[in-house]
C-alpha atoms as a PDB file:
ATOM      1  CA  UNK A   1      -0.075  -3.227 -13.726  1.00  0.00           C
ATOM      2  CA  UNK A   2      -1.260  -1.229 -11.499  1.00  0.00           C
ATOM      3  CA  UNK A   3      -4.888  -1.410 -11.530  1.00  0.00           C
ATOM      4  CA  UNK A   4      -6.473   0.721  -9.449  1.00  0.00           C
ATOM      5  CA  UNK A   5     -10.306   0.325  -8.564  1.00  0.00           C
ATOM      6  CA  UNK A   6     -12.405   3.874  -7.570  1.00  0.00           C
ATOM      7  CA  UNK A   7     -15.866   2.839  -5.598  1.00  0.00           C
ATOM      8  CA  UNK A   8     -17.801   6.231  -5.354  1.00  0.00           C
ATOM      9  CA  UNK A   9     -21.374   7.191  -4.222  1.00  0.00           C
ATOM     10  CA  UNK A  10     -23.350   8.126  -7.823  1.00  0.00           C
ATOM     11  CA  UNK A  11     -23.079  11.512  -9.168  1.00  0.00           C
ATOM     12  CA  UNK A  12     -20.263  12.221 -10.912  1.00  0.00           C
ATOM     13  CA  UNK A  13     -20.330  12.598 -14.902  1.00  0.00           C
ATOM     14  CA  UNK A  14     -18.313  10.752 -17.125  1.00  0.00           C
ATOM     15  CA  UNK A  15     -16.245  13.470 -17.782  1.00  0.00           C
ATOM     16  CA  UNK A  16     -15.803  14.015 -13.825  1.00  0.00           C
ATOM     17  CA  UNK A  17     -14.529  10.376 -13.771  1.00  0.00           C
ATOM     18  CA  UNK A  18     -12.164  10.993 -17.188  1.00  0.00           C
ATOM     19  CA  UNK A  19     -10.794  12.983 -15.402  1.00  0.00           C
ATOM     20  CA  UNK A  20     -10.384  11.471 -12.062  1.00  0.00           C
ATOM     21  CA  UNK A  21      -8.820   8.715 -13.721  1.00  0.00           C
ATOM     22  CA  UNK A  22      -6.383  11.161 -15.713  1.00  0.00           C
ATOM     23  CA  UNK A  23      -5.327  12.391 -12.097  1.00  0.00           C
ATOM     24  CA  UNK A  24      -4.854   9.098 -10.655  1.00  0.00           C
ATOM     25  CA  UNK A  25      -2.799   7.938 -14.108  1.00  0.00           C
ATOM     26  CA  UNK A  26      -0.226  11.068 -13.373  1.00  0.00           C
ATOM     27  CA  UNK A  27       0.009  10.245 -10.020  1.00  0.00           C
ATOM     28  CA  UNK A  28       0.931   6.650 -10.534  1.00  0.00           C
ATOM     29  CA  UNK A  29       3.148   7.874 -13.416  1.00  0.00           C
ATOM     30  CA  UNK A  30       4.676  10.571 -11.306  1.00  0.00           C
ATOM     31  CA  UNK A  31       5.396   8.588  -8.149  1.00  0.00           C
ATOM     32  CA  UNK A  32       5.462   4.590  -9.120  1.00  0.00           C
ATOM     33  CA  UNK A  33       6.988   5.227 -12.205  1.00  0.00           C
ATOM     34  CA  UNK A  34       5.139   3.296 -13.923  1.00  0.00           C
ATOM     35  CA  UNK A  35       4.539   4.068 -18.259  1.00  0.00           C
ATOM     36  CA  UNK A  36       0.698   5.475 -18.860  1.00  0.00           C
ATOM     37  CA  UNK A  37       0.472   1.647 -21.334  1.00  0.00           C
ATOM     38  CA  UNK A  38       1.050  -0.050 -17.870  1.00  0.00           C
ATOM     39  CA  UNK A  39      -1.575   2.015 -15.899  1.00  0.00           C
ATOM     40  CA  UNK A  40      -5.515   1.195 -15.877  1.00  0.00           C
ATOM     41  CA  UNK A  41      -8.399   2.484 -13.634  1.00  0.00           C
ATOM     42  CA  UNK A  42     -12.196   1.098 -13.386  1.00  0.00           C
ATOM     43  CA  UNK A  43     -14.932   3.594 -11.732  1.00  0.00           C
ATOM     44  CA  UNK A  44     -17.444   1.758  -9.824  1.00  0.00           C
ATOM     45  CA  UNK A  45     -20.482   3.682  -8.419  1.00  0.00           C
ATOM     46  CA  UNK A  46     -22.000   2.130  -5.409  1.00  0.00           C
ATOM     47  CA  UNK A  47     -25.711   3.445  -4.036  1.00  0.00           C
ATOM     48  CA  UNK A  48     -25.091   4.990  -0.322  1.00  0.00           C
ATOM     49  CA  UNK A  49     -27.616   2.268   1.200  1.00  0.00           C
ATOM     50  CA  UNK A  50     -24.823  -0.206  -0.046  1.00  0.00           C
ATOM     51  CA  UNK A  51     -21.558   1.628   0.822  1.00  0.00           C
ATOM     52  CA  UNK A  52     -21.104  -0.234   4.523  1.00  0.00           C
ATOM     53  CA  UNK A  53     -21.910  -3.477   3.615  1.00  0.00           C
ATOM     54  CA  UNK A  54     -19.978  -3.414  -0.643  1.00  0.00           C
ATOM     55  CA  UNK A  55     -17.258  -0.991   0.379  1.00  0.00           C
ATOM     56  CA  UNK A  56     -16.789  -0.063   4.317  1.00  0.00           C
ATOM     57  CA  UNK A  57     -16.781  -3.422   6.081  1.00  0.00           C
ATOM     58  CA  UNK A  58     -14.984  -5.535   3.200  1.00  0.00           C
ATOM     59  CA  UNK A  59     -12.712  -3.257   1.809  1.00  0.00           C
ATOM     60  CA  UNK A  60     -11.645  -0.435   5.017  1.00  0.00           C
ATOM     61  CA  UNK A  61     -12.883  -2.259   7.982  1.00  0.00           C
ATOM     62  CA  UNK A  62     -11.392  -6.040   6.810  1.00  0.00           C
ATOM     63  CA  UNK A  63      -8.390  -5.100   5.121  1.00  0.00           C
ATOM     64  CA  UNK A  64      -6.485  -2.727   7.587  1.00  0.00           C
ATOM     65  CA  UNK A  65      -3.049  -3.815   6.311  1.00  0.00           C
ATOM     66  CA  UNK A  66      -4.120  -2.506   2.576  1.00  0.00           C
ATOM     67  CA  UNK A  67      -5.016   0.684   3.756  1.00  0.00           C
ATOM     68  CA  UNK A  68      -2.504   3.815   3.693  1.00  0.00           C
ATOM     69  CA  UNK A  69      -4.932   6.255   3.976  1.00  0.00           C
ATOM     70  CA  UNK A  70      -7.978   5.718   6.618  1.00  0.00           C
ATOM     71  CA  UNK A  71     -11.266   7.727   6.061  1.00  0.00           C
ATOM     72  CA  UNK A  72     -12.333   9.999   8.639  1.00  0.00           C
ATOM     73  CA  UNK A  73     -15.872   8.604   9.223  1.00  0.00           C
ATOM     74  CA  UNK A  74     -16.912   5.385  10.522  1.00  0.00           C
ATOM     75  CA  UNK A  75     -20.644   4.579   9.918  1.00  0.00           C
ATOM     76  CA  UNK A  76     -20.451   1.594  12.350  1.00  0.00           C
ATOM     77  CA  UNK A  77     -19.978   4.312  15.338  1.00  0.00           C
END
């Protein structure tokens, strides 16, 4: 614990998301404290055409309590 859970558009190499994941590990490390053993991250690449419907409504539109930083687009607008 913690588990954190990236959902990205397609794109980025898997050396982009090593190190994405390397970032988010010092950050957690840095800030929560937590050891790097304790610490994992999963990458999940989700087509645009499903981004509103996999991502936007369930996870930023249904879950405003979870979120502590809000995007700056809204797709539904």
């Amino acid at each position: 614990m913690p588990h954190v859970i990236l959902k990205l558009y397609p794109g980025k190499s898997a050396e982009q998301k090593a190190a994405i994941a390397d970032e988010i590990v010092k950050a957690l490390i840095k800030t929560g404290h937590w050891g790097a053993d304790a610490v994992s991250v999963g990458i999940e690449d989700v087509a645009p055409q499903d981004w509103v419907e996999s991502v936007f409504k369930p996870e930023i539109i249904d879950k405003p309590d979870t979120l502590y930083k809000k995007p700056g687009y809204n797709p539904l607008a």
